[in-house]
C-alpha atoms as a PDB file:
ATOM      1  CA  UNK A   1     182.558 -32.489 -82.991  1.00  0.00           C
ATOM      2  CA  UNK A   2     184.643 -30.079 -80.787  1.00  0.00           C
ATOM      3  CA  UNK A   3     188.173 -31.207 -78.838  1.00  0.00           C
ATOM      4  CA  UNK A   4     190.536 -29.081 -76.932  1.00  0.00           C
ATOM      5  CA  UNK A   5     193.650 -28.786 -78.659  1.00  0.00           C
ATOM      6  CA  UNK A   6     197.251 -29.920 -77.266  1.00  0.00           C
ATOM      7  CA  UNK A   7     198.423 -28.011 -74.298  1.00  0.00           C
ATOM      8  CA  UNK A   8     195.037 -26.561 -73.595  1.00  0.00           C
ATOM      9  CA  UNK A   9     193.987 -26.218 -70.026  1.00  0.00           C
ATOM     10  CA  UNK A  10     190.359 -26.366 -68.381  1.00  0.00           C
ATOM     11  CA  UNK A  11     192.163 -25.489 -65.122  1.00  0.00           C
ATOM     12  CA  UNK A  12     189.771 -26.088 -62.267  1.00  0.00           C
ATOM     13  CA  UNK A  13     186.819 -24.079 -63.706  1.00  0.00           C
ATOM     14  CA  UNK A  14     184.385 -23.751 -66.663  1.00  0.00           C
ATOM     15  CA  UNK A  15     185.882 -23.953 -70.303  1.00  0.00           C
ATOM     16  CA  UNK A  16     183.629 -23.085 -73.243  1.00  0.00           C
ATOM     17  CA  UNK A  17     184.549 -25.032 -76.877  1.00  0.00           C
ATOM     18  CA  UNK A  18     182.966 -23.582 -79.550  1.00  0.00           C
ATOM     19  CA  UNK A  19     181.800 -25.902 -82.098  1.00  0.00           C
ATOM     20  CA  UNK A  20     180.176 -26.006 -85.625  1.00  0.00           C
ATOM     21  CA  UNK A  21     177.112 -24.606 -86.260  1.00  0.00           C
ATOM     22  CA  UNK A  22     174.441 -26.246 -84.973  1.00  0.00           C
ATOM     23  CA  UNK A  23     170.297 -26.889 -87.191  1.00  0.00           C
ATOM     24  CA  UNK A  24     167.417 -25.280 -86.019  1.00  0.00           C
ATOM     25  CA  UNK A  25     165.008 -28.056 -83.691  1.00  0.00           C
ATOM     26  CA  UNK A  26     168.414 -30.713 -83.369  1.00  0.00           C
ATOM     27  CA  UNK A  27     169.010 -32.019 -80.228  1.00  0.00           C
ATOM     28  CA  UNK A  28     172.589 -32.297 -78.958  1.00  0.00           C
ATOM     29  CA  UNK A  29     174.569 -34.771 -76.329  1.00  0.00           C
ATOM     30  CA  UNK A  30     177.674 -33.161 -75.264  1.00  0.00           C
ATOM     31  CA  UNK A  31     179.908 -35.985 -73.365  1.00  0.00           C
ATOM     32  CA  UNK A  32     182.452 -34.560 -71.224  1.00  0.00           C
ATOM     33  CA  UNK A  33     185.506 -36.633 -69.830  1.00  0.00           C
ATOM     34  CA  UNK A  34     188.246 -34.942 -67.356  1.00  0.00           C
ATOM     35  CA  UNK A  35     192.381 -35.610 -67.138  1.00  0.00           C
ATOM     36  CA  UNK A  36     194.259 -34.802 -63.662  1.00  0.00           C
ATOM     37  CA  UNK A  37     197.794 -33.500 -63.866  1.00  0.00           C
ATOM     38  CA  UNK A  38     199.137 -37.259 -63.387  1.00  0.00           C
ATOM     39  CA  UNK A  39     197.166 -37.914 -66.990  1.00  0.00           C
ATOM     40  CA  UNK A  40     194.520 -39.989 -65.163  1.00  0.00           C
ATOM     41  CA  UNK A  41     190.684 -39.511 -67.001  1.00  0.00           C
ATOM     42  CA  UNK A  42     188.168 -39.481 -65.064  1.00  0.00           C
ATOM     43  CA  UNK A  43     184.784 -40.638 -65.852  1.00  0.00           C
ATOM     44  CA  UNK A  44     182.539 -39.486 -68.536  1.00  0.00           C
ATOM     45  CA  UNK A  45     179.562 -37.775 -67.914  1.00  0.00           C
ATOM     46  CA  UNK A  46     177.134 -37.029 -70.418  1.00  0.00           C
ATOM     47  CA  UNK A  47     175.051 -33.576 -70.101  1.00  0.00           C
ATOM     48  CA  UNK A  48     170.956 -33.917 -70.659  1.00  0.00           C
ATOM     49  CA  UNK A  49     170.328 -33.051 -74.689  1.00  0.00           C
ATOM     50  CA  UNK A  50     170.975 -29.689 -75.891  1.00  0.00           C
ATOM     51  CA  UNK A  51     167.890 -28.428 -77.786  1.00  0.00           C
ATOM     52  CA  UNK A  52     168.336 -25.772 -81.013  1.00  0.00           C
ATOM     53  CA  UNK A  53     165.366 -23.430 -80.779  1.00  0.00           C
ATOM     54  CA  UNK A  54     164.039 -21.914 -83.744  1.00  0.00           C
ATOM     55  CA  UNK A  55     160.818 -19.643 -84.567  1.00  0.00           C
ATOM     56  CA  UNK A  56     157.272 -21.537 -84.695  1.00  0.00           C
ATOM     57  CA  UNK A  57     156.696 -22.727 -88.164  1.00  0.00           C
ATOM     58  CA  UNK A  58     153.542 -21.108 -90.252  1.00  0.00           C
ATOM     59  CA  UNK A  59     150.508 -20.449 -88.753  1.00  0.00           C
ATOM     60  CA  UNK A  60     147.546 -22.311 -90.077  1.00  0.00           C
ATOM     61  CA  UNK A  61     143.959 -20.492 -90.412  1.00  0.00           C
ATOM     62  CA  UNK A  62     141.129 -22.588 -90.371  1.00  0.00           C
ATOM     63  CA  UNK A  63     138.449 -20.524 -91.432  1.00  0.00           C
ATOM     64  CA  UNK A  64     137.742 -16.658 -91.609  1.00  0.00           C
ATOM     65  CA  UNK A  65     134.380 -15.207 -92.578  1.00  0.00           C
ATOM     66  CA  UNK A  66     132.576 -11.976 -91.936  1.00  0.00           C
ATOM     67  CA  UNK A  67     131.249 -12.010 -88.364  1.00  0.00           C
ATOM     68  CA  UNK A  68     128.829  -8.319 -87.667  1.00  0.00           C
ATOM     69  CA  UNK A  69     129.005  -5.498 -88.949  1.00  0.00           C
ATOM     70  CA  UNK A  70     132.347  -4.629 -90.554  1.00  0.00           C
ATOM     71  CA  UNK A  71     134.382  -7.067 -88.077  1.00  0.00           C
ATOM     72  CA  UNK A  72     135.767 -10.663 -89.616  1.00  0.00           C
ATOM     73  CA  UNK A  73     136.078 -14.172 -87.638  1.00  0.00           C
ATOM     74  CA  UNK A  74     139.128 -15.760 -87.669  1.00  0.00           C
ATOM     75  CA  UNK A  75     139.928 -19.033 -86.482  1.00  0.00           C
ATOM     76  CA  UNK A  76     143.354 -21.160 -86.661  1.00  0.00           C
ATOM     77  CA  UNK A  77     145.349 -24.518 -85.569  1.00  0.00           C
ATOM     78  CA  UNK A  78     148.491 -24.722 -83.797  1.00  0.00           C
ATOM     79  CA  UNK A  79     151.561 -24.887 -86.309  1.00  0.00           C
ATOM     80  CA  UNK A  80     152.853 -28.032 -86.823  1.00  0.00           C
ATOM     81  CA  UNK A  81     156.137 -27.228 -85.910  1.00  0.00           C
ATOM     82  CA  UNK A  82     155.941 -25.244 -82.846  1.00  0.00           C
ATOM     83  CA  UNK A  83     159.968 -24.525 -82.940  1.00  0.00           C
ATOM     84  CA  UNK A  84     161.423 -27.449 -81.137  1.00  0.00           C
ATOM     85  CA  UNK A  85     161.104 -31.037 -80.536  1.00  0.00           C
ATOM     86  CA  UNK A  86     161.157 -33.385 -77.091  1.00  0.00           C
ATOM     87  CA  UNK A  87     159.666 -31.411 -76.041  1.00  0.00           C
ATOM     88  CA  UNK A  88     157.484 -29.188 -78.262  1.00  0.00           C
ATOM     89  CA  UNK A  89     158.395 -25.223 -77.415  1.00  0.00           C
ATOM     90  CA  UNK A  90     155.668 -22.981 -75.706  1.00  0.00           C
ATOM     91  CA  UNK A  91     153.367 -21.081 -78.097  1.00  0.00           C
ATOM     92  CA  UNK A  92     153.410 -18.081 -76.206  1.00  0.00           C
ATOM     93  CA  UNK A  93     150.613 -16.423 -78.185  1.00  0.00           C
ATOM     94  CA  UNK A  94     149.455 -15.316 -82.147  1.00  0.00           C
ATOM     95  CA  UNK A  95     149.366 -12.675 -84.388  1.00  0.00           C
ATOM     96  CA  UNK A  96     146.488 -12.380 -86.664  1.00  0.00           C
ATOM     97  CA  UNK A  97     146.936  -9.593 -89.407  1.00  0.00           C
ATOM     98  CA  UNK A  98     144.561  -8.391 -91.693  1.00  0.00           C
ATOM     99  CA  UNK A  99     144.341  -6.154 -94.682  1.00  0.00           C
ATOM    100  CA  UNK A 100     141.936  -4.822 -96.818  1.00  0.00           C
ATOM    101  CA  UNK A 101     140.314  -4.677-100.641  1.00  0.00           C
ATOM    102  CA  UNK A 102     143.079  -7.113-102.217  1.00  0.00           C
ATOM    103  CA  UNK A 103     146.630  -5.045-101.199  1.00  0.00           C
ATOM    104  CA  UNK A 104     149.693  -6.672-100.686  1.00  0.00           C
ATOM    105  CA  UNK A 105     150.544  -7.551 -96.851  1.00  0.00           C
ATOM    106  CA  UNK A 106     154.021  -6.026 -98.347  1.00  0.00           C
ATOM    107  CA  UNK A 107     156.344  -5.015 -96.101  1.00  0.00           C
ATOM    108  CA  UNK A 108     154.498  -3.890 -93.094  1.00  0.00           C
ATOM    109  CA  UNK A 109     150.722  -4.696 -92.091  1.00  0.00           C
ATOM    110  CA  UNK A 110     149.166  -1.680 -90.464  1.00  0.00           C
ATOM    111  CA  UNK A 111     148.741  -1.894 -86.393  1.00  0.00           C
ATOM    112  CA  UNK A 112     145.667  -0.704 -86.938  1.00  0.00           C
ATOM    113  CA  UNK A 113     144.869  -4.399 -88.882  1.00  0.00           C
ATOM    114  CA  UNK A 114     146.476  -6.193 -86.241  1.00  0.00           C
ATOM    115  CA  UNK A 115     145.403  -8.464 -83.400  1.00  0.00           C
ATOM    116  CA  UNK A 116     147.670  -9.876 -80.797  1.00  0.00           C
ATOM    117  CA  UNK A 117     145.791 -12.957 -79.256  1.00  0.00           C
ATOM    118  CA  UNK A 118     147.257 -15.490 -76.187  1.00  0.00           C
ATOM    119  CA  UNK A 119     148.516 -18.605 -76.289  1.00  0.00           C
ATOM    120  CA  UNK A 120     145.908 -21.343 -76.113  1.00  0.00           C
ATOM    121  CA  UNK A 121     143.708 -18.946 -78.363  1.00  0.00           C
ATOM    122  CA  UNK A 122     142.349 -20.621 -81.633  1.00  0.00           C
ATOM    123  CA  UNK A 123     140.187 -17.449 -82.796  1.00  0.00           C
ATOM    124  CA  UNK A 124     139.768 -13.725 -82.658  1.00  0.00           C
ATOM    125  CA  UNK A 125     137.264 -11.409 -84.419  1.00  0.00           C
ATOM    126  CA  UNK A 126     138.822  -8.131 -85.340  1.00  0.00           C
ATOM    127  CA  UNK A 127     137.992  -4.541 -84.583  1.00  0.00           C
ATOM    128  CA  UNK A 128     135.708  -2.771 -86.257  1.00  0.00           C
ATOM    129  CA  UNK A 129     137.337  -2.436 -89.664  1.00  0.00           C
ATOM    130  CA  UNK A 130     135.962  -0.484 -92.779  1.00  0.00           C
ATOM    131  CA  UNK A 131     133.700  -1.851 -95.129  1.00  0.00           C
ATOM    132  CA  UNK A 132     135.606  -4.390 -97.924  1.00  0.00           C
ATOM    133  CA  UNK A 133     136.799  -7.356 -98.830  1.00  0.00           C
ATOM    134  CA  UNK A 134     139.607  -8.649 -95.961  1.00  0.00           C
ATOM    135  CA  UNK A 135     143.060 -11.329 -95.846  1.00  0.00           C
ATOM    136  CA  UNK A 136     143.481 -12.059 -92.996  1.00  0.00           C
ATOM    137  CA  UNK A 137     147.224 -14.570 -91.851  1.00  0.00           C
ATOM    138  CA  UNK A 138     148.488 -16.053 -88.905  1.00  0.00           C
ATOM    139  CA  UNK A 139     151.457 -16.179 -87.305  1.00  0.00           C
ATOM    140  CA  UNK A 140     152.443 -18.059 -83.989  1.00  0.00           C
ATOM    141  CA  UNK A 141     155.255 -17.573 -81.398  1.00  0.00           C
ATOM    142  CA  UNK A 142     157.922 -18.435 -78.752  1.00  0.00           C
ATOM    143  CA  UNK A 143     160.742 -17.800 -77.078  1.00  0.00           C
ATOM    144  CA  UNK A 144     162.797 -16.805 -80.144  1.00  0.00           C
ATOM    145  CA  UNK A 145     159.895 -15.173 -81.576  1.00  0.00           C
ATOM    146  CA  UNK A 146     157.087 -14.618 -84.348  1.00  0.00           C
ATOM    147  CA  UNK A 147     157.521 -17.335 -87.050  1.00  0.00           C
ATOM    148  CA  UNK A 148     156.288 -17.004 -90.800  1.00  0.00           C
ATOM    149  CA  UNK A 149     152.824 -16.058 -91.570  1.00  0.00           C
ATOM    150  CA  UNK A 150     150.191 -18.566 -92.455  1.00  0.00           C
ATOM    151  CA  UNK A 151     147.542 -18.431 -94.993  1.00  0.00           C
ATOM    152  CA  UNK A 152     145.580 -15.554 -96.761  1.00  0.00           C
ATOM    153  CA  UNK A 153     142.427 -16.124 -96.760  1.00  0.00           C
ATOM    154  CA  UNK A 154     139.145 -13.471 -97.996  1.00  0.00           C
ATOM    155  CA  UNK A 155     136.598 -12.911 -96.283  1.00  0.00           C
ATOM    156  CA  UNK A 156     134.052  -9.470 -96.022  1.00  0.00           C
END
């Protein structure tokens, strides 16, 4: 809950409050109420909700398999958390990483092993990768961005 202290002035323009931190995909109802010089309040009026936006939860591959020669099938679902609520936030679009023979994804995936793929997408085959066993993960996004990678599954 914010307030304006005593002897603070709005004036007749915009005043920000700052208030406590607020959790990720928590809707907010801010109620604002006015007081004239003579100490009249005016009536309240409640702003539309206020909607924390996080990243898109894990992405969640359905199946991946080898598709032709040296390229892998990858197929996924929505994540179930999308990064908001009432409404759902856009999926803007997926990243689908691969790597190869059983290494760590670590702390960078090659480019190389990487496919970018739109939003309303549910499967990508990759490029034309080297012979081996692949992992392949998936990770959706938004506004605020890429959220976690989902799954690590083999195929090749």
């Amino acid at each position: 809950c914010a307030a304006w202290g005593a002897g603070a002035s709005a004036g007749s323009g915009r005043v920000s409050v700052q208030t406590m931190q607020q959790r990720e995909g928590v809707y907010l109802y801010v109620r604002v109420a006015a007081v004239d010089d003579g100490g009249r309040r005016g009536a309240y009026e409640y702003a539309g909700p206020i909607r924390a936006l996080s990243v898109p939860g894990k992405g969640r591959p359905a199946a991946i398999r080898a598709f032709a020669a040296n390229q892998i099938y990858v197929s996924w679902f929505q994540p179930e958390f999308t990064g908001a609520v009432l409404p759902s936030a856009a999926i803007l679009g997926y990243r689908i990483e691969f790597n190869a023979n059983g290494t760590s994804f670590g702390a960078g995936v090659d480019p190389a092993y990487t496919i970018l793929a739109p939003a309303g997408a549910t499967s990508a085959v990759s490029r034309v990768l080297r012979p081996g066993v692949y992992r392949a993960r998936v990770a959706a996004a938004n506004v605020a961005g890429y959220g976690e990678p989902g799954g690590d599954a083999a195929a090749g």
